[in-house]
Protein backbone atom coordinates (compact mmCIF):
# COMPACT_ATOMS: atom_id res chain seq x y z
CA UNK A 1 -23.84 54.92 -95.48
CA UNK A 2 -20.92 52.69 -95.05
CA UNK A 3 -21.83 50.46 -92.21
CA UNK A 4 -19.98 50.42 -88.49
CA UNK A 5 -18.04 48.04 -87.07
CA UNK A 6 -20.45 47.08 -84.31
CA UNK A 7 -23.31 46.28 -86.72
CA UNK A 8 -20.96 44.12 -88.68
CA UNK A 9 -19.89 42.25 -85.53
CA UNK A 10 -23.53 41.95 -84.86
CA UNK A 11 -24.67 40.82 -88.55
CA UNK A 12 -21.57 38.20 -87.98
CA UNK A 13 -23.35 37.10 -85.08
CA UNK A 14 -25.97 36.19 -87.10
CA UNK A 15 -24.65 34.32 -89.58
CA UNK A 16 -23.66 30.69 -88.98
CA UNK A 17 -22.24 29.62 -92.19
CA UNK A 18 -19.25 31.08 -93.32
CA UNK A 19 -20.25 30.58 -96.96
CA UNK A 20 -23.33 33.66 -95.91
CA UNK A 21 -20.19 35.57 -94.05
CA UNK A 22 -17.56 35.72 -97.00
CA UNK A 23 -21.01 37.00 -99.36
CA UNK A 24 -21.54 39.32 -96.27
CA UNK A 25 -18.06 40.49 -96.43
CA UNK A 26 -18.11 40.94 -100.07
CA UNK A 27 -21.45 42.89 -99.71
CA UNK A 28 -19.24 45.32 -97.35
CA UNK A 29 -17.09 45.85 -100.27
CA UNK A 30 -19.43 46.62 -102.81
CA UNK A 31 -20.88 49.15 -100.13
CA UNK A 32 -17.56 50.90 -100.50
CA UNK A 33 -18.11 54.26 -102.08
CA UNK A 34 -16.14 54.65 -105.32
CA UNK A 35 -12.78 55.12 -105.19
CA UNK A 36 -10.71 58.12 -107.19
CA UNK A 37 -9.12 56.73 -109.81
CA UNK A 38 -6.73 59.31 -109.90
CA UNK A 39 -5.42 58.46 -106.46
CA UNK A 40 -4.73 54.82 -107.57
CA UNK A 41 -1.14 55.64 -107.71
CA UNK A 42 2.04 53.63 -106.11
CA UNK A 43 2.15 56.03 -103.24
CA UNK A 44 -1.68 55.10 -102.08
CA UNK A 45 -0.72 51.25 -102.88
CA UNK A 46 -0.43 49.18 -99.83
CA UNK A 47 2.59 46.60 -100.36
CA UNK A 48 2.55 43.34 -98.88
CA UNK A 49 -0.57 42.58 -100.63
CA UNK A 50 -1.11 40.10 -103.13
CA UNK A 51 -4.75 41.62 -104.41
CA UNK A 52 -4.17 45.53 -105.49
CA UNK A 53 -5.03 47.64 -102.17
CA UNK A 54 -5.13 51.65 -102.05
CA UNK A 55 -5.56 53.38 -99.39
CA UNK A 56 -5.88 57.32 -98.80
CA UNK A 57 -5.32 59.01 -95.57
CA UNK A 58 -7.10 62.28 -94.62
CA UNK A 59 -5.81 63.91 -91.68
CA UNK A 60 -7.66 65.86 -89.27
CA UNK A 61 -6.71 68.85 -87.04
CA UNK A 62 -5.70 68.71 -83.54
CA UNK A 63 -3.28 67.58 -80.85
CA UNK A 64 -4.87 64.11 -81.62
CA UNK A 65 -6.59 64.50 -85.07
CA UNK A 66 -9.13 62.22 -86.67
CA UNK A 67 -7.92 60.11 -89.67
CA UNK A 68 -10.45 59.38 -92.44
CA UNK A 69 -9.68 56.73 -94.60
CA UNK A 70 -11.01 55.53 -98.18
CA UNK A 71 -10.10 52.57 -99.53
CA UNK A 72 -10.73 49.53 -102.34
CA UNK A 73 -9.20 46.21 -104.26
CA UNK A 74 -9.36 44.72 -107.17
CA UNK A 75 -10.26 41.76 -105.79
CA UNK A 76 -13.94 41.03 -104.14
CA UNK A 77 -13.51 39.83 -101.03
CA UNK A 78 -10.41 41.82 -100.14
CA UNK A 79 -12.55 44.85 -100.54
CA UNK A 80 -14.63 43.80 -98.39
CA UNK A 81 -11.87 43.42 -95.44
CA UNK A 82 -10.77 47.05 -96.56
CA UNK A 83 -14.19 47.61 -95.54
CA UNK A 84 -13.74 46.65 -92.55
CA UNK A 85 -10.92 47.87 -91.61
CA UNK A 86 -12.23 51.34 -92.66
CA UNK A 87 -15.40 50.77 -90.30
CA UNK A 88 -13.15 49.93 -87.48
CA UNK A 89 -10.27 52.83 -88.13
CA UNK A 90 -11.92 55.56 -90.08
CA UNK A 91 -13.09 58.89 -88.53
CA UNK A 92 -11.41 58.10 -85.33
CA UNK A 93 -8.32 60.11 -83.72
CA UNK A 94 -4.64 59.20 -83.98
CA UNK A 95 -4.35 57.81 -80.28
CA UNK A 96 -7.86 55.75 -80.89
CA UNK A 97 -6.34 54.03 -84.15
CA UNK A 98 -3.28 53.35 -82.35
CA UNK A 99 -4.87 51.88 -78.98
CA UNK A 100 -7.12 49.76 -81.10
CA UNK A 101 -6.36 46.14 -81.70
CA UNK A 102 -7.26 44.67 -84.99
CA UNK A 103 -5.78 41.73 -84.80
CA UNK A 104 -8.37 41.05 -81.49
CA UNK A 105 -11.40 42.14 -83.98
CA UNK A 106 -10.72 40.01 -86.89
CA UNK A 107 -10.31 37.03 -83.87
CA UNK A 108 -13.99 38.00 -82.54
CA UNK A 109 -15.37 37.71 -85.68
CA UNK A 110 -13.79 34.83 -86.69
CA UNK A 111 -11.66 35.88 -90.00
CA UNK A 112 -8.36 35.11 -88.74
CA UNK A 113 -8.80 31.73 -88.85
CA UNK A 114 -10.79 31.71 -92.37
CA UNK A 115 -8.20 33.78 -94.49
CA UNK A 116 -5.71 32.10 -96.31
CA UNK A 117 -1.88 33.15 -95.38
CA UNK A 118 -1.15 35.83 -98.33
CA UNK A 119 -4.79 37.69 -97.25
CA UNK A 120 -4.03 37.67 -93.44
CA UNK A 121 -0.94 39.17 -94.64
CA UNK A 122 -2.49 41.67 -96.44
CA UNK A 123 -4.71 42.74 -94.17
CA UNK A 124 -1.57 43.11 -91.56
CA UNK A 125 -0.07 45.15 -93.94
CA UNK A 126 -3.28 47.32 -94.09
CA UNK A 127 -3.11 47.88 -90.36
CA UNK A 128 0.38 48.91 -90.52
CA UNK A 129 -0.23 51.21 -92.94
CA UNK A 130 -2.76 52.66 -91.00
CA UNK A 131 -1.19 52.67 -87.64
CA UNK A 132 2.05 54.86 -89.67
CA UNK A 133 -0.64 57.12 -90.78
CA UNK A 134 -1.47 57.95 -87.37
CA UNK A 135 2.16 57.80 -85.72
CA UNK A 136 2.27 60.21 -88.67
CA UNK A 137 -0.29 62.35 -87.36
CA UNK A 138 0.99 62.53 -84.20
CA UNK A 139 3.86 63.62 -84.80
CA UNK A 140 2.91 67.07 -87.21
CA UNK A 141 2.23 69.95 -85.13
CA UNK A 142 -1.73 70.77 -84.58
C-alpha cells in the first residue's frame, strides 16, 4: 500500500539527517507499484524534466471527479518525489488537486530547499501536469 502524504510528513519529522530523508524518499519510490510499460509513451512523458517522468491520469466520474494517478522515473530519487506527489494528488477530486498547494508541502518538508534547480523544475512540471489533468476534468461533462 503506497503510503499517504501525512505519514510521510510524519516519517520526515522523524528524520534529522537529510542523508536518512533522500534514502527515505528513494524508499517511496521503490514502493511505487510497477509501472505499464506500454504506457511509457511521449504522450504520458512529463517535459521539463531532466530524469524520464510518466505519468497516467485516470479520471473519475462526477461534477468534480477523482483523478488517480500512476507514475515512475528512471532515475531513483526522482521516483521517489513522483511518489510523493502521487500520495499528495492521487484519488482526490478535480477541485481538491487544484486547491492544493504543492509548492507549500515540499516547503514543510523541507525538499525545496534540498533539490538541485533542474529537479525542482521537474517536479513543477509534474504539478502542472497534474493541475491540467484536473482543469481537464473539469471541464468534460459528468
Amino acid at each position: 500500500m503506497a503510503a499517504t502524504i501525512d505519514t510521510i510528513r510524519d516519517d520526515f519529522s522523524l528524520l534529522d539527517a537529510w542523508e536518512d530523508r533522500y534514502r527515505y524518499v528513494i524508499e517511496l519510490g521503490e514502493a511505487l507499484p510497477p509501472f505499464p510499460e506500454p504506457q511509457r509513451t511521449g504522450a504520458n512523458k512529463v517535459p521539463g524534466c531532466v530524469s524520464q517522468v510518466w505519468l497516467t491520469t485516470e479520471v473519475g466520474a462526477g461534477d468534480d471527479p477523482p483523478l488517480t494517478f500512476q507514475g515512475d522515473s528512471d532515475a531513483h530519487i526522482v521516483r521517489g518525489l513522483v511518489a510523493i506527489m502521487l500520495a499528495l494528488f492521487s484519488g482526490h477530486g478535480a477541485s481538491e488537486i487544484l486547491a492544493t498547494d504543492a509548492e507549500a508541502t515540499l516547503r514543510e518538508l523541507g525538499l525545496d530547499e534540498h533539490l538541485s534547480p533542474q529537479r525542482a523544475n521537474g517536479l513543477r512540471s509534474m504539478v502542472k501536469r497534474i493541475r491540467h489533468d484536473a482543469e481537464a476534468a473539469l471541464r468534460q461533462p459528468a
